[in-house]
PDB file of N, CA and C in Angstrom:
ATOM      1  N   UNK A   1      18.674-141.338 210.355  1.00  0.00           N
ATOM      2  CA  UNK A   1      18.575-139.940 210.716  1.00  0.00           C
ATOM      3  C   UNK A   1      19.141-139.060 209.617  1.00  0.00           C
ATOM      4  N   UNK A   2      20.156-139.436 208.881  1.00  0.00           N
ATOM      5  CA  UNK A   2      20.645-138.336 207.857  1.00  0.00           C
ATOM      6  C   UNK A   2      20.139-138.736 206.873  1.00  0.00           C
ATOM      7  N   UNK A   3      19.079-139.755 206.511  1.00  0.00           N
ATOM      8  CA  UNK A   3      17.681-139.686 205.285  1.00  0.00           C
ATOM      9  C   UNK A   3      16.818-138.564 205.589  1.00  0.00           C
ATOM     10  N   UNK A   4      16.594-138.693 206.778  1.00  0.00           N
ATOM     11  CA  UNK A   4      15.635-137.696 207.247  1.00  0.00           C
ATOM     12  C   UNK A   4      16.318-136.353 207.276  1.00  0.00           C
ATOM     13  N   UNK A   5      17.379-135.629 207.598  1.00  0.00           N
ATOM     14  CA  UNK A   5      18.015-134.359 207.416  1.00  0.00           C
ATOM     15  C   UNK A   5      18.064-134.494 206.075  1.00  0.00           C
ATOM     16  N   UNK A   6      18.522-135.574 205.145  1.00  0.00           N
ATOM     17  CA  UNK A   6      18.563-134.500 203.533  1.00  0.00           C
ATOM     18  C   UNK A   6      17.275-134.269 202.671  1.00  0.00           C
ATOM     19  N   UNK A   7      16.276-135.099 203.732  1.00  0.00           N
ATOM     20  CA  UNK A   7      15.219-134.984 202.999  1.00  0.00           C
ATOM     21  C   UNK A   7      14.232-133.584 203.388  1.00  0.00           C
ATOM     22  N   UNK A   8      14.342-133.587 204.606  1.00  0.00           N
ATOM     23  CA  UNK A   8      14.323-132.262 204.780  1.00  0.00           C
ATOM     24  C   UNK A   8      14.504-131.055 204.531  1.00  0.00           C
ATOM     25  N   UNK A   9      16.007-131.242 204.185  1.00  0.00           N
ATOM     26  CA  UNK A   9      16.608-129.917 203.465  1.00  0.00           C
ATOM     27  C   UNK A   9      16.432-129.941 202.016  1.00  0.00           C
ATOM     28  N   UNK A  10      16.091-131.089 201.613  1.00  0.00           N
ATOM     29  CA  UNK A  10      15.422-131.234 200.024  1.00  0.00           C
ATOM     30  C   UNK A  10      13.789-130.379 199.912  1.00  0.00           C
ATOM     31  N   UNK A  11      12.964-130.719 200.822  1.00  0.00           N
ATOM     32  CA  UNK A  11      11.893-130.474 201.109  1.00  0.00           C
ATOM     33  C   UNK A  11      11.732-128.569 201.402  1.00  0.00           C
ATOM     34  N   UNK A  12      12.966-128.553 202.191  1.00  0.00           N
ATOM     35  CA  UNK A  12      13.071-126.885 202.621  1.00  0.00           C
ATOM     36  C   UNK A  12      13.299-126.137 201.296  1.00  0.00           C
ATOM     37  N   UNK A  13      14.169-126.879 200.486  1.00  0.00           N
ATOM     38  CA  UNK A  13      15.053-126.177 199.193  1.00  0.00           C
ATOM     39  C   UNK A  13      13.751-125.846 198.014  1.00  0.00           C
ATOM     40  N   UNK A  14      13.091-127.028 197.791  1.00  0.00           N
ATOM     41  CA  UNK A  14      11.902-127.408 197.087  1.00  0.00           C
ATOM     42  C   UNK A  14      11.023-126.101 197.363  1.00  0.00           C
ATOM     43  N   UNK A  15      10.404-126.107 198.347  1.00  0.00           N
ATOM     44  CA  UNK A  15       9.093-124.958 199.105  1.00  0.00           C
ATOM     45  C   UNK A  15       9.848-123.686 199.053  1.00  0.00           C
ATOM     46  N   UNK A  16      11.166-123.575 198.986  1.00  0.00           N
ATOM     47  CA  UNK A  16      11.690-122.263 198.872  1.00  0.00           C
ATOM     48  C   UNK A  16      11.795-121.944 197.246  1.00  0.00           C
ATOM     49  N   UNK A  17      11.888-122.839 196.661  1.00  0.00           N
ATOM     50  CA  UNK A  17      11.953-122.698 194.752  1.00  0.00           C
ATOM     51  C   UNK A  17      10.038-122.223 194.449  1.00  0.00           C
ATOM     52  N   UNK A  18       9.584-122.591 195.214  1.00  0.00           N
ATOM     53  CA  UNK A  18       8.138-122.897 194.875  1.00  0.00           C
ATOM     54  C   UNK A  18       7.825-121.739 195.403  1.00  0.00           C
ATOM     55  N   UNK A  19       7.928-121.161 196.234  1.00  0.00           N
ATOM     56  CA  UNK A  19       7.487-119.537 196.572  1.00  0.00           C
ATOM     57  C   UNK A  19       7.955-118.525 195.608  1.00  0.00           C
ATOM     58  N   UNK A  20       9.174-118.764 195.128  1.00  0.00           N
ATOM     59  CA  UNK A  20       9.799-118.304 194.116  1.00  0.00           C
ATOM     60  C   UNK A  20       9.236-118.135 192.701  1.00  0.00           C
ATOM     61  N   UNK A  21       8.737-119.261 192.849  1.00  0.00           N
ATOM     62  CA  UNK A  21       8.380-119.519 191.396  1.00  0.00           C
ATOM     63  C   UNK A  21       6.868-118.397 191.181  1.00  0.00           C
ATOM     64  N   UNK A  22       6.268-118.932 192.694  1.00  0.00           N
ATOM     65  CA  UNK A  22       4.836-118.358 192.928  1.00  0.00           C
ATOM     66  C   UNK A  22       4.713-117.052 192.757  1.00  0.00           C
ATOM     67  N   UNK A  23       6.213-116.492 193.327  1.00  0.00           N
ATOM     68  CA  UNK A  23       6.124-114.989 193.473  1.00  0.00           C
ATOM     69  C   UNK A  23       6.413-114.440 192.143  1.00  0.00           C
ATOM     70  N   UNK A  24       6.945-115.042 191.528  1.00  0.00           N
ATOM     71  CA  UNK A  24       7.035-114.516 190.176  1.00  0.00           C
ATOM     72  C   UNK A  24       5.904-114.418 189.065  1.00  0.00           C
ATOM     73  N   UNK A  25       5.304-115.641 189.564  1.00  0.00           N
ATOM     74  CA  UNK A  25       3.886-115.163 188.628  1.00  0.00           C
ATOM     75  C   UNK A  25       2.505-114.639 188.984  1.00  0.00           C
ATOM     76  N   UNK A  26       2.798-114.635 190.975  1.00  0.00           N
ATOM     77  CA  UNK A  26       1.931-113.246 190.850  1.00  0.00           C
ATOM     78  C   UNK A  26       2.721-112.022 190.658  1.00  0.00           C
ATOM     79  N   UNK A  27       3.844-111.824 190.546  1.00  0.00           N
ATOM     80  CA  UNK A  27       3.958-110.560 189.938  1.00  0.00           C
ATOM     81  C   UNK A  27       3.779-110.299 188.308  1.00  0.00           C
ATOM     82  N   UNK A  28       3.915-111.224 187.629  1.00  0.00           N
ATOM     83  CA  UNK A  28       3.603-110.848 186.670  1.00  0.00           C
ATOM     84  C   UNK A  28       1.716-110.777 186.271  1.00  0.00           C
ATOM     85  N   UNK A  29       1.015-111.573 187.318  1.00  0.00           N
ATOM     86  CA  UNK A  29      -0.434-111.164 187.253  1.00  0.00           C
ATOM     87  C   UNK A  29      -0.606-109.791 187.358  1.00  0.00           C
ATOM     88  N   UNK A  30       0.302-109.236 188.347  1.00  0.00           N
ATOM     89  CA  UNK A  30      -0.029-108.219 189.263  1.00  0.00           C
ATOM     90  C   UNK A  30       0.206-106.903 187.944  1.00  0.00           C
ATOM     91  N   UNK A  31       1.419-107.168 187.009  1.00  0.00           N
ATOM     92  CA  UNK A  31       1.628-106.200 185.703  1.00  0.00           C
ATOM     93  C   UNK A  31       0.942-106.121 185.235  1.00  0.00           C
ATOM     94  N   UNK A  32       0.280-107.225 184.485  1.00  0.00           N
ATOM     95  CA  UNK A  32      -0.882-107.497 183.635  1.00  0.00           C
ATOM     96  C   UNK A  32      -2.110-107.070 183.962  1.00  0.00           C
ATOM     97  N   UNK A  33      -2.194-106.901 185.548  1.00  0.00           N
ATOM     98  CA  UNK A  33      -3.855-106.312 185.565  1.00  0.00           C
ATOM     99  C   UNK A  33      -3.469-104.913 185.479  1.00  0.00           C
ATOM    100  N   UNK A  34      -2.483-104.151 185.885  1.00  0.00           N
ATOM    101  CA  UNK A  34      -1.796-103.009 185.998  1.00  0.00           C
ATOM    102  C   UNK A  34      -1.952-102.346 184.985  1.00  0.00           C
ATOM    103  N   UNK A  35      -1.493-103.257 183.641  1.00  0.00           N
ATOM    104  CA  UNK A  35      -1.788-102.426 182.113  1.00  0.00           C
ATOM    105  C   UNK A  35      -3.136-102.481 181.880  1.00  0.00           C
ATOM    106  N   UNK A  36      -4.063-103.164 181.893  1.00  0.00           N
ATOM    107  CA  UNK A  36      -4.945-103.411 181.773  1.00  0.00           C
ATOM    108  C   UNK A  36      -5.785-102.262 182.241  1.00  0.00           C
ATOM    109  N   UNK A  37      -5.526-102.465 183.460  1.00  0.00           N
ATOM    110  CA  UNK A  37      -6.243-101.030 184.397  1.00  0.00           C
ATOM    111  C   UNK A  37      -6.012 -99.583 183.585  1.00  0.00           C
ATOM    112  N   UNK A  38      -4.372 -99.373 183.148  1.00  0.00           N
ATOM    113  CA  UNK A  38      -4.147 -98.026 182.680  1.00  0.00           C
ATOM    114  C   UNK A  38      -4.075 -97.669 181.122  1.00  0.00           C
ATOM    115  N   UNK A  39      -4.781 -99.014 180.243  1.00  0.00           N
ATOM    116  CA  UNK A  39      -5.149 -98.608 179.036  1.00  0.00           C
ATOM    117  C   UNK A  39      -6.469 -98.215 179.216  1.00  0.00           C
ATOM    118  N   UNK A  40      -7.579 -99.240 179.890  1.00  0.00           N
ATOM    119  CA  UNK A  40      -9.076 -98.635 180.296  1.00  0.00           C
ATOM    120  C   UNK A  40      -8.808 -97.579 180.688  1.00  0.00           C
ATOM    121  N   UNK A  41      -8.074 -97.005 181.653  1.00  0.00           N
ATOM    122  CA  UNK A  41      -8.096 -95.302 182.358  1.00  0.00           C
ATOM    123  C   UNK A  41      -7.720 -94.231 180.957  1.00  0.00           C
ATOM    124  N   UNK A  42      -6.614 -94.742 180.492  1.00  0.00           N
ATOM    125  CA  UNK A  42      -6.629 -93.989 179.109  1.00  0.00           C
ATOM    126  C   UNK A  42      -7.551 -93.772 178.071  1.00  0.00           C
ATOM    127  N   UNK A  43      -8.435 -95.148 178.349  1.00  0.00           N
ATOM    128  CA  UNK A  43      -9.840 -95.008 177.066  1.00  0.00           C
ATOM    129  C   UNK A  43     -10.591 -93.787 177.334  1.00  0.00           C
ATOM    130  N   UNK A  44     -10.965 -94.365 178.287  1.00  0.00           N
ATOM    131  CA  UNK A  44     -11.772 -93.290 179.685  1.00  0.00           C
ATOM    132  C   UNK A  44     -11.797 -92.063 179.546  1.00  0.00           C
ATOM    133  N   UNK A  45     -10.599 -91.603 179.603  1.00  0.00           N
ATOM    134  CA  UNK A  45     -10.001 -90.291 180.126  1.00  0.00           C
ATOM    135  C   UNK A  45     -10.127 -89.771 178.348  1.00  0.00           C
ATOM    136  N   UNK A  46      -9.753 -90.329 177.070  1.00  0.00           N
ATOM    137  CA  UNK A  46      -9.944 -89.367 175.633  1.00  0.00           C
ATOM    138  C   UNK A  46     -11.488 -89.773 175.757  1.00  0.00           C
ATOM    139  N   UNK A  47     -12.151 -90.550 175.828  1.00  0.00           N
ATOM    140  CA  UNK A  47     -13.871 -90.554 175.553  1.00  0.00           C
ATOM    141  C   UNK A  47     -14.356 -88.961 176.291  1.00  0.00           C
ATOM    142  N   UNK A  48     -13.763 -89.127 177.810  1.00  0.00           N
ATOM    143  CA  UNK A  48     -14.649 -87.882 178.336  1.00  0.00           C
ATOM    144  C   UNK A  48     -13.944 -86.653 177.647  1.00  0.00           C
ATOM    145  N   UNK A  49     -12.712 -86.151 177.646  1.00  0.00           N
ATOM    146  CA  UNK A  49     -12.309 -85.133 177.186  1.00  0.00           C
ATOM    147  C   UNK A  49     -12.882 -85.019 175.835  1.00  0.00           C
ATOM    148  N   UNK A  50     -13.282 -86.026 174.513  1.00  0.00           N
ATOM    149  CA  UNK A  50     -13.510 -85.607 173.629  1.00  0.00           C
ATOM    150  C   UNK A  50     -15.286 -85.232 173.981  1.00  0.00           C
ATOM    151  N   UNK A  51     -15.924 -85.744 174.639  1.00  0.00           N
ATOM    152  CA  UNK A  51     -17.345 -85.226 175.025  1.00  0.00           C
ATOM    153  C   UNK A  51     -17.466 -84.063 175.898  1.00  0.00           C
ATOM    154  N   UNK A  52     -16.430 -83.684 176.520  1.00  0.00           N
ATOM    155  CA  UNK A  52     -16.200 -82.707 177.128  1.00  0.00           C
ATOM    156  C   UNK A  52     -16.323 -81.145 175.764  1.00  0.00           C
ATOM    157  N   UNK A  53     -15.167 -81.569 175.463  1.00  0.00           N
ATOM    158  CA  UNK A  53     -15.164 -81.009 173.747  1.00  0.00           C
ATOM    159  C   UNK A  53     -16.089 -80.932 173.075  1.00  0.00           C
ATOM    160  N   UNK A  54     -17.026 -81.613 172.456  1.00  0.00           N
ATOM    161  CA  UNK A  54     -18.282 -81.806 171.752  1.00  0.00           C
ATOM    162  C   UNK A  54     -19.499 -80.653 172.793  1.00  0.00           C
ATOM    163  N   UNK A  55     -19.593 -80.860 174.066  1.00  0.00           N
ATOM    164  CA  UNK A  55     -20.458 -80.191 174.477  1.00  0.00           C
ATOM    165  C   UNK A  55     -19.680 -78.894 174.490  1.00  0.00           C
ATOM    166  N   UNK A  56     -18.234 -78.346 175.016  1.00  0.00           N
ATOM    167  CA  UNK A  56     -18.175 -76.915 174.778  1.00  0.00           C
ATOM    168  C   UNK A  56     -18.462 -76.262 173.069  1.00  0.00           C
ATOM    169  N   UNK A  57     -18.333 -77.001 172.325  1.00  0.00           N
ATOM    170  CA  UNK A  57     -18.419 -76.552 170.884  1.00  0.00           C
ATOM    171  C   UNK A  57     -19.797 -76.659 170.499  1.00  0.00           C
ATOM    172  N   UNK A  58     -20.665 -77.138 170.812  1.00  0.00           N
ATOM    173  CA  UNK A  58     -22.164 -77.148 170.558  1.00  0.00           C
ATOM    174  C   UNK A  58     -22.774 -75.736 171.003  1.00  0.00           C
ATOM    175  N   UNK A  59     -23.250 -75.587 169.830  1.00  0.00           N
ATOM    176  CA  UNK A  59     -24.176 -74.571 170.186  1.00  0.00           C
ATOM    177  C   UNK A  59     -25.529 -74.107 171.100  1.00  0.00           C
ATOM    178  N   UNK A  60     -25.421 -72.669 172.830  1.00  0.00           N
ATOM    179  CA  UNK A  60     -26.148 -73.133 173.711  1.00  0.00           C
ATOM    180  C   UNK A  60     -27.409 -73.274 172.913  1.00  0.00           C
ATOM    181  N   UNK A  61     -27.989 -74.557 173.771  1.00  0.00           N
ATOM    182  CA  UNK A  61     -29.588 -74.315 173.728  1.00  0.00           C
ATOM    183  C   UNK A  61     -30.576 -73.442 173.999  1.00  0.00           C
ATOM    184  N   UNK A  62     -31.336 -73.231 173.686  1.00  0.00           N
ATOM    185  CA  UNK A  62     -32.409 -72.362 174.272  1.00  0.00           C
ATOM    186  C   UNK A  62     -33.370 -73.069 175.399  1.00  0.00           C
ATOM    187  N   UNK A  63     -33.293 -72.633 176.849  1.00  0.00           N
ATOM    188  CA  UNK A  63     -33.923 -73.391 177.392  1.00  0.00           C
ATOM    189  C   UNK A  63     -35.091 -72.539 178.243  1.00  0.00           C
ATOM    190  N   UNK A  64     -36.456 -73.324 177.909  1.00  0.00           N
ATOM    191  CA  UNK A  64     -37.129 -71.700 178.433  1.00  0.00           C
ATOM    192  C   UNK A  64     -38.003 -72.299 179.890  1.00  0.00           C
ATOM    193  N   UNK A  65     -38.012 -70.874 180.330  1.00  0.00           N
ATOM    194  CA  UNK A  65     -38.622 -71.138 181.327  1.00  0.00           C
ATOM    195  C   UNK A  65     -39.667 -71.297 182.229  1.00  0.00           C
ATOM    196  N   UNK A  66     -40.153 -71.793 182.918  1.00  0.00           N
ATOM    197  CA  UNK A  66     -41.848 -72.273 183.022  1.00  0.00           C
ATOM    198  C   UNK A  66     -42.201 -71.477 183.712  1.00  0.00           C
ATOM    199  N   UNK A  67     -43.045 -70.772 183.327  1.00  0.00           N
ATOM    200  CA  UNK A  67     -44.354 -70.233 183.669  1.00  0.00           C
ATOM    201  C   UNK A  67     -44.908 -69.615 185.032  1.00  0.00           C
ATOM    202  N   UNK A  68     -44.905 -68.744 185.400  1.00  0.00           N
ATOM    203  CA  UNK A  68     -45.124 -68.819 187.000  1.00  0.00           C
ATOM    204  C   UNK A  68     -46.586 -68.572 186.862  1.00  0.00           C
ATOM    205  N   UNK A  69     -47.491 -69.824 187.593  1.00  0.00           N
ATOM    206  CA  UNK A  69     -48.878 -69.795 187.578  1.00  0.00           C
ATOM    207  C   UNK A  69     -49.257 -68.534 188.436  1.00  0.00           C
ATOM    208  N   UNK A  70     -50.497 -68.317 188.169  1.00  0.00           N
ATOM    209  CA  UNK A  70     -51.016 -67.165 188.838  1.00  0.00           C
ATOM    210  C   UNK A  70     -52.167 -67.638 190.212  1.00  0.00           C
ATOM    211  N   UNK A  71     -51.643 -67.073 191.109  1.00  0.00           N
ATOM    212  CA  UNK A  71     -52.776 -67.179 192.190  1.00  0.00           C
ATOM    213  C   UNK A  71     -54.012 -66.838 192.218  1.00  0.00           C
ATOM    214  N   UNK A  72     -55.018 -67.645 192.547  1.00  0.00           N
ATOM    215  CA  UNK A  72     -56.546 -67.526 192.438  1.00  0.00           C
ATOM    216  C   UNK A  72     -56.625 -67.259 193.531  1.00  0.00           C
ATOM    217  N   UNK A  73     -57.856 -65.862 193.802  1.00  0.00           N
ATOM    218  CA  UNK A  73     -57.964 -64.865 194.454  1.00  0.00           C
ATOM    219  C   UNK A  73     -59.718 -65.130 194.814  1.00  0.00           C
ATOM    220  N   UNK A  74     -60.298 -65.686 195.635  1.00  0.00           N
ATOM    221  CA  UNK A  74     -61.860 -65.591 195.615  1.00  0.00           C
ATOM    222  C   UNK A  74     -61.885 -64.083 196.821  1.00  0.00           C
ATOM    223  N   UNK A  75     -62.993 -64.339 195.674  1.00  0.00           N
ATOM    224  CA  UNK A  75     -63.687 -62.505 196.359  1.00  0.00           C
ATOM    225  C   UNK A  75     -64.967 -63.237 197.212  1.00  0.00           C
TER     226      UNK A  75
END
């Protein structure tokens, strides 16, 4: 019976190191996708502001406008 209690509490000690261990490297997954995520958001975010930029500094277009057909009238 006290093979079986220390093996137990070996077994308890073990699965408690091992969650430990687990939790530590999903947290460090959990950083890593984190930066990941907020350098892409940073790419992101100067691409549009500089196209944002590019279109206020462009000169407007001329955009013309179509035509309003004329109604045919039978006599």
């Amino acid at each position: 019976m006290a093979d079986q209690a220390r093996k137990a509490a070996a077994d308890a000690q073990f699965k408690k190191l091992q969650r430990v261990a687990d939790g530590k490297q999903a947290m460090s997954e959990y950083q890593a996708e984190q930066a990941a995520i907020n350098e892409r958001t940073a790419r992101l975010k100067a691409e549009r502001l500089a196209r944002e930029e590019a279109v206020e500094k462009a000169p407007p277009q001329s955009v013309e406008k179509p035509r309003a057909r004329r109604k045919l009238t039978r006599a």
